[in-house]
N, C-alpha and C. Protein backbone atom coordinates (compact mmCIF):
# COMPACT_ATOMS: atom_id res chain seq x y z
N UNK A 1 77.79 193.64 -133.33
CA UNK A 1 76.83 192.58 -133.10
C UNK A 1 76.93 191.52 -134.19
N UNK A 2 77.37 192.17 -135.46
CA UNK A 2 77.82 190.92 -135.88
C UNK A 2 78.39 189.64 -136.01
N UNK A 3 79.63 189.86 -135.63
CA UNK A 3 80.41 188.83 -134.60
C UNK A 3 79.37 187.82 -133.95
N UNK A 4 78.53 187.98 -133.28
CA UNK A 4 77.77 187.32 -132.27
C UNK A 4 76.78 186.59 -133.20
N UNK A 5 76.72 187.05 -133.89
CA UNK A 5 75.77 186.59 -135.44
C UNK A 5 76.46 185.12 -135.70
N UNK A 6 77.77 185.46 -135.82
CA UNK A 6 78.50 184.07 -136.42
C UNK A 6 79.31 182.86 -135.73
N UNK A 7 78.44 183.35 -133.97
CA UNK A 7 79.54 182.21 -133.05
C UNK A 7 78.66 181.02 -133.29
N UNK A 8 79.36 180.22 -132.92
CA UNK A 8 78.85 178.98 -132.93
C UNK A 8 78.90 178.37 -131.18
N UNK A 9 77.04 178.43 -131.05
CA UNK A 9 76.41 178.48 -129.58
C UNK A 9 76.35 176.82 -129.41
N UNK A 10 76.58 176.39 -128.54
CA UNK A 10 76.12 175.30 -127.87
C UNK A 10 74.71 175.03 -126.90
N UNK A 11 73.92 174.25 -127.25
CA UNK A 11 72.43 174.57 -126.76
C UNK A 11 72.27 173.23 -126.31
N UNK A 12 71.00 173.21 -125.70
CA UNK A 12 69.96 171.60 -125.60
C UNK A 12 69.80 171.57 -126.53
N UNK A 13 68.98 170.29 -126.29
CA UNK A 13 69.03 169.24 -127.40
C UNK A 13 69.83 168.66 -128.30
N UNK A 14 71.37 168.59 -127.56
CA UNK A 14 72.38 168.58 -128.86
C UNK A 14 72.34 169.53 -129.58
N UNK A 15 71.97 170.67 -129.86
CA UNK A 15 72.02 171.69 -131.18
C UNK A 15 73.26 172.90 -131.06
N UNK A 16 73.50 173.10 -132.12
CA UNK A 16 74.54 173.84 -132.48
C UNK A 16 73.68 174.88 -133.10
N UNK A 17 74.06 176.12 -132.10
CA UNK A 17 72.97 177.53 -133.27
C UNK A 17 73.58 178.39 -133.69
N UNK A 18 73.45 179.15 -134.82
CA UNK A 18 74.19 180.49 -134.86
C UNK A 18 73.23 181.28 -135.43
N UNK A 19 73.35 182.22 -134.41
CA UNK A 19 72.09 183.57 -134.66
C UNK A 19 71.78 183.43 -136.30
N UNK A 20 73.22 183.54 -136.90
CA UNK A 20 72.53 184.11 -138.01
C UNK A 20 72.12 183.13 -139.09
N UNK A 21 72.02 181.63 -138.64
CA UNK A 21 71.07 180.68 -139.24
C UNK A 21 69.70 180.51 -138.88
N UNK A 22 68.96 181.93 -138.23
CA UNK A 22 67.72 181.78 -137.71
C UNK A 22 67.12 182.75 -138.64
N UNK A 23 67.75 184.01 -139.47
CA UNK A 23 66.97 184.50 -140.11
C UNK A 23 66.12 183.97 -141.31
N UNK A 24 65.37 184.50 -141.46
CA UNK A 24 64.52 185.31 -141.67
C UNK A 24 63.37 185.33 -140.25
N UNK A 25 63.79 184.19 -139.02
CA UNK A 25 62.67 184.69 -138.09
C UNK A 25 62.67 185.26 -137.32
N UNK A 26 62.29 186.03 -136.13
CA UNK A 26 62.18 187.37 -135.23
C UNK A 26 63.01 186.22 -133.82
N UNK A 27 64.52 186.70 -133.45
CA UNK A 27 65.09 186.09 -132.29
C UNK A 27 64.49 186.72 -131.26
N UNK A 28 64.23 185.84 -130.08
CA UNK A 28 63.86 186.77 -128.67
C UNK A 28 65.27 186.21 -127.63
N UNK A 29 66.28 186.74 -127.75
CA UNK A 29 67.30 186.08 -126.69
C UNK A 29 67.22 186.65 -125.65
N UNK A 30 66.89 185.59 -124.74
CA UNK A 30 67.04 186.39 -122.86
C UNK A 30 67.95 185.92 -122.39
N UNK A 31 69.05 186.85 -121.93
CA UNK A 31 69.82 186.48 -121.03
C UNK A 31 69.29 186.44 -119.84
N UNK A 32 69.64 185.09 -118.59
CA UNK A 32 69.10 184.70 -117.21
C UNK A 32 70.57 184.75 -116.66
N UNK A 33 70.80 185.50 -115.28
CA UNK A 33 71.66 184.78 -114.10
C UNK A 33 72.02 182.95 -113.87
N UNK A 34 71.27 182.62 -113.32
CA UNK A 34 71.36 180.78 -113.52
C UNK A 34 70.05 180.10 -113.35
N UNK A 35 70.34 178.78 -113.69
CA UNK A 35 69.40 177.97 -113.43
C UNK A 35 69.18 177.46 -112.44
N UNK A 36 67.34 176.96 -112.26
CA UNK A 36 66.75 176.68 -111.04
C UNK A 36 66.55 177.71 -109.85
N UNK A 37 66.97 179.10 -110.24
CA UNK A 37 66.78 180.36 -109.43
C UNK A 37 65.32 180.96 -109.40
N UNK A 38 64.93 181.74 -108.44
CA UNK A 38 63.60 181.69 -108.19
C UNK A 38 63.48 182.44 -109.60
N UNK A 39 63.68 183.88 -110.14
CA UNK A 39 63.69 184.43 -110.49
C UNK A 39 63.87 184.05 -111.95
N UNK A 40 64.75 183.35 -112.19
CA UNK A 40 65.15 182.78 -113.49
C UNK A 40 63.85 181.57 -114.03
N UNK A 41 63.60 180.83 -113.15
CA UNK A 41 62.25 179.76 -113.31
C UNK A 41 61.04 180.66 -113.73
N UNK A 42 60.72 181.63 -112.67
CA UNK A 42 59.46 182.57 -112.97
C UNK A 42 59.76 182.91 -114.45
N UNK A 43 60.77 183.71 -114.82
CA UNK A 43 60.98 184.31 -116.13
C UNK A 43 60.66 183.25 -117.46
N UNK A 44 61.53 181.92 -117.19
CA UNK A 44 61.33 181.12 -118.29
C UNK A 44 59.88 180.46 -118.51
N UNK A 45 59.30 180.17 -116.96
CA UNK A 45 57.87 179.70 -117.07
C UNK A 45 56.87 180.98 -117.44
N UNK A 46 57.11 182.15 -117.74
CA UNK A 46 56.75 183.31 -118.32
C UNK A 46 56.88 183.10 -119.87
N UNK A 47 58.18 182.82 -120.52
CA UNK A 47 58.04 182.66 -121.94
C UNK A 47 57.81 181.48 -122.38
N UNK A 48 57.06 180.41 -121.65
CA UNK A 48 56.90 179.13 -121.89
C UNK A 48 55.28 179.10 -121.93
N UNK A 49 54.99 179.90 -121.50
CA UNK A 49 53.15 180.39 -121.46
C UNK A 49 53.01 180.99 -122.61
N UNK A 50 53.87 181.41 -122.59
CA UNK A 50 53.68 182.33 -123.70
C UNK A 50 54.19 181.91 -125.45
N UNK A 51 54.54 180.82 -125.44
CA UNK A 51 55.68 180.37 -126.52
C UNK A 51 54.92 180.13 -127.60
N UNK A 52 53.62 179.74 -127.36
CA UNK A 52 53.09 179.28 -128.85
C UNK A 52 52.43 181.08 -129.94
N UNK A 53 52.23 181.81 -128.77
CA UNK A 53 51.96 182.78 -129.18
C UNK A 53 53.26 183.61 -130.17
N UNK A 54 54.77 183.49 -129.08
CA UNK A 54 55.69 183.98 -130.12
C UNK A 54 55.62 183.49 -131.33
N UNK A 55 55.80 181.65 -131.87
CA UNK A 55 55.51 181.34 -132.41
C UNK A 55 54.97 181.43 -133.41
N UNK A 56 53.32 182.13 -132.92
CA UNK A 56 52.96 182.40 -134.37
C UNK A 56 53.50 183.66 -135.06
N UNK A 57 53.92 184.08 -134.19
CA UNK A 57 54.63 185.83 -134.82
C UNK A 57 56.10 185.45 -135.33
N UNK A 58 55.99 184.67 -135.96
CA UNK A 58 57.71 183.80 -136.47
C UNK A 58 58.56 183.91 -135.40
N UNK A 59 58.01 184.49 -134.03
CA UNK A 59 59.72 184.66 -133.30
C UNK A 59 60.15 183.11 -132.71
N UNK A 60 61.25 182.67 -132.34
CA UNK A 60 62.49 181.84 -131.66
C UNK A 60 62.77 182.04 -130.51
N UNK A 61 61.90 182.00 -129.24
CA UNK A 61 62.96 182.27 -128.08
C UNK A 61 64.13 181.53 -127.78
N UNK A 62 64.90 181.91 -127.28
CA UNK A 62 66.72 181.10 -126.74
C UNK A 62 66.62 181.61 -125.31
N UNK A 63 66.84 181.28 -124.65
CA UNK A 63 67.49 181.73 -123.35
C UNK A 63 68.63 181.32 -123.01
N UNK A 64 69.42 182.36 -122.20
CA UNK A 64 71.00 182.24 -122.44
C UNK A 64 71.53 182.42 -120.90
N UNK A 65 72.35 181.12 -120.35
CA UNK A 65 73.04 181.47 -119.41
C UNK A 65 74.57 181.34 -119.70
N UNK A 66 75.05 181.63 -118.10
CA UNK A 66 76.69 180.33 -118.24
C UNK A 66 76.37 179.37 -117.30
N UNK A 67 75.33 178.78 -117.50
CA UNK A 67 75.53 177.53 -116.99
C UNK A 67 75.79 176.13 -117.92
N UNK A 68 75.98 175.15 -117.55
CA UNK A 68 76.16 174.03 -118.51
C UNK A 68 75.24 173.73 -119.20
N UNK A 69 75.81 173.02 -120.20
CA UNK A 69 74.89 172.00 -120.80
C UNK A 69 74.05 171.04 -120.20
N UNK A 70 74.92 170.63 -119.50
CA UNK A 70 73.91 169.41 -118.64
C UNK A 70 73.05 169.93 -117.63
N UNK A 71 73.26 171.66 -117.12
CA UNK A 71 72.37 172.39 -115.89
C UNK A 71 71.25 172.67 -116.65
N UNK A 72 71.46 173.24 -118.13
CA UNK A 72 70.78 173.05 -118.87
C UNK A 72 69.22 172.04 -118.76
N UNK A 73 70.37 171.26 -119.50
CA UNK A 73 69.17 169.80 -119.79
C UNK A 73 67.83 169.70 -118.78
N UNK A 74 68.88 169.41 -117.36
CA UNK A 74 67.98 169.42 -116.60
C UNK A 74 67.15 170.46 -116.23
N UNK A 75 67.16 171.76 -116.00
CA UNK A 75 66.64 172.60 -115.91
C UNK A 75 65.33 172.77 -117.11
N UNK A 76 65.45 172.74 -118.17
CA UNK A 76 64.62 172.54 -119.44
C UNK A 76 63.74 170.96 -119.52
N UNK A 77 64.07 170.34 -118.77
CA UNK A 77 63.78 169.06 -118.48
C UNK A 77 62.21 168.95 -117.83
N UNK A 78 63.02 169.90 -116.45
CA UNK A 78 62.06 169.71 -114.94
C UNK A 78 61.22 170.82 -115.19
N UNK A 79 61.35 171.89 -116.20
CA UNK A 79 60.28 172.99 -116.36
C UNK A 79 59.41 172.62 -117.60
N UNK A 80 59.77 172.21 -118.58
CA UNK A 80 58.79 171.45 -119.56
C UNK A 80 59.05 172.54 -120.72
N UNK A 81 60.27 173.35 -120.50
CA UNK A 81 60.32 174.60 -121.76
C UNK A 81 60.46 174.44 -123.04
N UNK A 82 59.44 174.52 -124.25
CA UNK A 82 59.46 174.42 -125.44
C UNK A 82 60.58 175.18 -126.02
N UNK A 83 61.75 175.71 -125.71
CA UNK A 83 62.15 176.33 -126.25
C UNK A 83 64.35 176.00 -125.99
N UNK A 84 64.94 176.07 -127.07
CA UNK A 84 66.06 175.53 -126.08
C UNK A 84 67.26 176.79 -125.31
N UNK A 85 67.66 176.08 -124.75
CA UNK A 85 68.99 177.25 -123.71
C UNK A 85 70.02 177.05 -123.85
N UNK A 86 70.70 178.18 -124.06
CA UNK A 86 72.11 178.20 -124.70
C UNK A 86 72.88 178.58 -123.68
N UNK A 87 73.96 177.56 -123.66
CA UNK A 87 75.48 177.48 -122.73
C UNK A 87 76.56 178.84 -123.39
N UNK A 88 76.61 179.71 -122.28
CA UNK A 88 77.61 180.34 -122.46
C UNK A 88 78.46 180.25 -121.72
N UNK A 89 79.21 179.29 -121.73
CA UNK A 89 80.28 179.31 -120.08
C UNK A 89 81.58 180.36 -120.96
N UNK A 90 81.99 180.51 -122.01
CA UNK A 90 83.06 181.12 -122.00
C UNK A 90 82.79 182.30 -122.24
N UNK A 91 81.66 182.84 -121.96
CA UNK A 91 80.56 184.50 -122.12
C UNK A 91 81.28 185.15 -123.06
N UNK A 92 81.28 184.80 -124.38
CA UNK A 92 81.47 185.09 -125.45
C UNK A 92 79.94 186.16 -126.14
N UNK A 93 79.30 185.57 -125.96
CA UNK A 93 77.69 186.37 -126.52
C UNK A 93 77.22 187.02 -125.39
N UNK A 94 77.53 186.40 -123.92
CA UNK A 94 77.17 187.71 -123.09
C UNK A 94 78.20 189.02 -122.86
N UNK A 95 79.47 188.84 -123.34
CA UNK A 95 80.47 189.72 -123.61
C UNK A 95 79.81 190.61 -125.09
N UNK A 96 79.50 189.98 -125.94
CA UNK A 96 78.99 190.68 -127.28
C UNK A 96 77.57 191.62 -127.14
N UNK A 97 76.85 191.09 -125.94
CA UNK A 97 75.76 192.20 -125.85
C UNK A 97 75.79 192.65 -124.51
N UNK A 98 77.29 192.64 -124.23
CA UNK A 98 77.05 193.92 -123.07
C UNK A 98 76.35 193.06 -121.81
N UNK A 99 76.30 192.05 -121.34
CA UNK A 99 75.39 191.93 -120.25
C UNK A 99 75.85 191.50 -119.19
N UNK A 100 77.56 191.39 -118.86
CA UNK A 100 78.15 190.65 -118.01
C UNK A 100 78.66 191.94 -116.96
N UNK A 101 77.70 191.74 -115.63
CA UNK A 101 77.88 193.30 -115.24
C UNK A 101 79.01 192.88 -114.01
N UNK A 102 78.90 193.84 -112.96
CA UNK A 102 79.51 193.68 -111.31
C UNK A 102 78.14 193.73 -110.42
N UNK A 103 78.02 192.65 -109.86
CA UNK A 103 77.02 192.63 -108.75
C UNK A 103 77.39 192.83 -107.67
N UNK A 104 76.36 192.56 -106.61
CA UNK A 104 76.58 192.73 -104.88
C UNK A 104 76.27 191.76 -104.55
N UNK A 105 76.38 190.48 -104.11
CA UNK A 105 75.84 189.74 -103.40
C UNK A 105 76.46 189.25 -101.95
N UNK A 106 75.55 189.95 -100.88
CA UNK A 106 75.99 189.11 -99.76
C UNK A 106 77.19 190.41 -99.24
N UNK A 107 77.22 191.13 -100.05
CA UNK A 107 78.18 192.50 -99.41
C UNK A 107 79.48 192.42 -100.37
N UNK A 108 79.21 191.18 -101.13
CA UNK A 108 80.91 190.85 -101.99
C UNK A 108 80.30 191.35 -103.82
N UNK A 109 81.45 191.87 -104.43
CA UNK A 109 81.00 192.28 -105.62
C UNK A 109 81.08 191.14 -106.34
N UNK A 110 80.64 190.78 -107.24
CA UNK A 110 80.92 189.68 -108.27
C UNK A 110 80.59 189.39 -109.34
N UNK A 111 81.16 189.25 -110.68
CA UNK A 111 80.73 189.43 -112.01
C UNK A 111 79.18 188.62 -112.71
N UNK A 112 78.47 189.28 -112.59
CA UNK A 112 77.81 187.77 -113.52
C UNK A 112 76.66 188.96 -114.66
N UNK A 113 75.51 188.04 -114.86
CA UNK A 113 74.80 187.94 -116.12
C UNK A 113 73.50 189.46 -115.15
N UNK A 114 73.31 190.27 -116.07
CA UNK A 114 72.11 191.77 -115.95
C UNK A 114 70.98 190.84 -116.56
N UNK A 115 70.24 190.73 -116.25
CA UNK A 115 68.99 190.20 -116.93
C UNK A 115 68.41 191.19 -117.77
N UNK A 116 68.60 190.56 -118.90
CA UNK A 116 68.54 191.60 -120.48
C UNK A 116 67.61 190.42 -121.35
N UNK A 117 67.22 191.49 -122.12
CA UNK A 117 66.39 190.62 -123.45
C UNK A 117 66.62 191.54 -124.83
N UNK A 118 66.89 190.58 -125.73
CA UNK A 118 67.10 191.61 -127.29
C UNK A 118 66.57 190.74 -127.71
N UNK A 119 65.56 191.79 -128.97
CA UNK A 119 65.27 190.90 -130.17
C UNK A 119 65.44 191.32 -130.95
N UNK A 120 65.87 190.49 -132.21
CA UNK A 120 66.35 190.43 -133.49
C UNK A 120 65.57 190.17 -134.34
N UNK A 121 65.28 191.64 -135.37
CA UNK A 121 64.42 191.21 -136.32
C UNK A 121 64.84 190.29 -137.35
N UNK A 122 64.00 190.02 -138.07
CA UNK A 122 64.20 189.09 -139.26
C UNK A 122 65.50 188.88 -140.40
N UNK A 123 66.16 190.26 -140.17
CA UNK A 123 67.22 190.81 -141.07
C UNK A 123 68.33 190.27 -140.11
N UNK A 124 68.44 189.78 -138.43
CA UNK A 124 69.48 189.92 -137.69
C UNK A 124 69.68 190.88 -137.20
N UNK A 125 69.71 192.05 -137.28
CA UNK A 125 69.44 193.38 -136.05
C UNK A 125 68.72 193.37 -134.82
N UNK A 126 69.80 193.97 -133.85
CA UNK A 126 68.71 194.18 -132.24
C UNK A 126 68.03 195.53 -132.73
N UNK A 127 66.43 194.97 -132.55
CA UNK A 127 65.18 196.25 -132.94
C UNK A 127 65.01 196.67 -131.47
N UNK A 128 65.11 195.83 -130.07
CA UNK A 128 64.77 196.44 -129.08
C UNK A 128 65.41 196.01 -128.06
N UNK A 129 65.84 196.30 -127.15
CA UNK A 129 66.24 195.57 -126.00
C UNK A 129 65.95 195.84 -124.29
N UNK A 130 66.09 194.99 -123.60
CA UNK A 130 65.38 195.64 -122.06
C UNK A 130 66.40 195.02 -121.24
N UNK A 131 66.99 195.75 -120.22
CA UNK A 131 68.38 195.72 -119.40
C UNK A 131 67.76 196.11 -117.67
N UNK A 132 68.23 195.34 -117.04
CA UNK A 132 68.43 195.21 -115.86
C UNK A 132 66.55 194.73 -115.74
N UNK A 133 65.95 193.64 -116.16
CA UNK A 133 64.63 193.44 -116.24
C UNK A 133 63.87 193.31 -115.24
N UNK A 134 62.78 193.16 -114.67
CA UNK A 134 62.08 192.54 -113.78
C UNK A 134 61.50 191.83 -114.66
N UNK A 135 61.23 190.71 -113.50
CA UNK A 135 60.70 189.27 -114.39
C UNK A 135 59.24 189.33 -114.41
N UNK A 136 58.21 190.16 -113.35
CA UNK A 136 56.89 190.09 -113.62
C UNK A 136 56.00 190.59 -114.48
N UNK A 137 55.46 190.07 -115.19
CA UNK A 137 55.20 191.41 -116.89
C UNK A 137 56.10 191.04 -117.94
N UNK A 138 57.18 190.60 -117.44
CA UNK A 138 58.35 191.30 -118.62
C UNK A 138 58.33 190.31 -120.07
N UNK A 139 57.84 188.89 -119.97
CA UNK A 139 57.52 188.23 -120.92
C UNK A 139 56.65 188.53 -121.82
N UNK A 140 55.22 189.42 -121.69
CA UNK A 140 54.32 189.80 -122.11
C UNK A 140 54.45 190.93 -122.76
N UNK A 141 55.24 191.60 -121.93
CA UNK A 141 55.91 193.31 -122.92
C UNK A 141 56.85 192.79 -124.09
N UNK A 142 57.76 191.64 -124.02
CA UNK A 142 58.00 191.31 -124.84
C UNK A 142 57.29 190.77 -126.15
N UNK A 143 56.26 189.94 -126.20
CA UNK A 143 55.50 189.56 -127.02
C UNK A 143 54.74 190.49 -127.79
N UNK A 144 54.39 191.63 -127.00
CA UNK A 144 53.90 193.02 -127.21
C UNK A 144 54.65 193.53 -128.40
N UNK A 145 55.75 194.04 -127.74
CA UNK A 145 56.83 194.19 -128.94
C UNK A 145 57.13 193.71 -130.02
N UNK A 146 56.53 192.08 -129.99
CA UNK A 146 56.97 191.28 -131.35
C UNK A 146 56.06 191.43 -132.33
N UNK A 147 54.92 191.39 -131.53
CA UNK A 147 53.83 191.27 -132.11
C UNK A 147 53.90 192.94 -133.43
N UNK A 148 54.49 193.75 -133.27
CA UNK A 148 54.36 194.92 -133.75
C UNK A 148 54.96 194.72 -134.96
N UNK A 149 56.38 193.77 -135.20
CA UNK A 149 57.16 193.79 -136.29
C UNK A 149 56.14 193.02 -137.30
């Protein structure tokens, strides 16, 4: 997981992040399937309710697809998300935490993104993580969790 510590992410807002220029504060990275998906909107308008609260618990949410920068923008645009989203098109960090599975869709298998969440305590370590998620609740169990460190 180190490795993933030291890539250099491409995000909104123009920003360039690397995990491990966020410590000393608590990361919440969610990996999403794509943008503008029912499922993916619910989830982010879940940690966007919730954002000032991470906030005060020092955490950073990121949310992480492979979609573009510019699917991005807009997507973060038209939802009003305080928080920015990181482009993985060459799934470099979703290769590093494991989240790039084989799906079913439509009867055809096809590679994409497990809806996962890790957070990283203050030191840079994953303290917890949640794999194959449901999106209803699942923002709030998270905060739950933060709230503990």
């Amino acid at each position: 997981m180190q490795a993933a510590a030291e890539l250099e992410l491409s995000a909104t807002g123009e920003r360039s992040i690397r995990l491990a220029d966020l410590q000393p504060h608590i990361v919440v990275l969610y990996f999403y399937p794509k943008d503008n998906t029912p499922g993916c909107t619910l989830e982010g308008e879940d940690f966007r309710r919730l954002h000032d609260e991470f906030a005060r618990h020092n955490a950073i949410v990121l949310g992480v697809s492979r979609d573009s920068l510019r699917s991005h923008e807009n997507f973060k645009c038209k939802k009003d998300f305080p928080f920015e989203l990181i482009s993985d098109a060459d799934e470099k960090l979703c290769e590093a935490f494991g989240v790039i599975k084989l799906k079913n869709m439509y009867g055809k298998q096809v590679r994409g993104i497990e809806r996962s969440t890790f957070v990283l305590d203050a030191s840079g370590h994953v303290c917890h993580e949640w794999r194959g998620v449901k999106v209803p609740g699942h923002a709030q169990a998270v905060l739950d969790f933060v709230k503990t460190l």
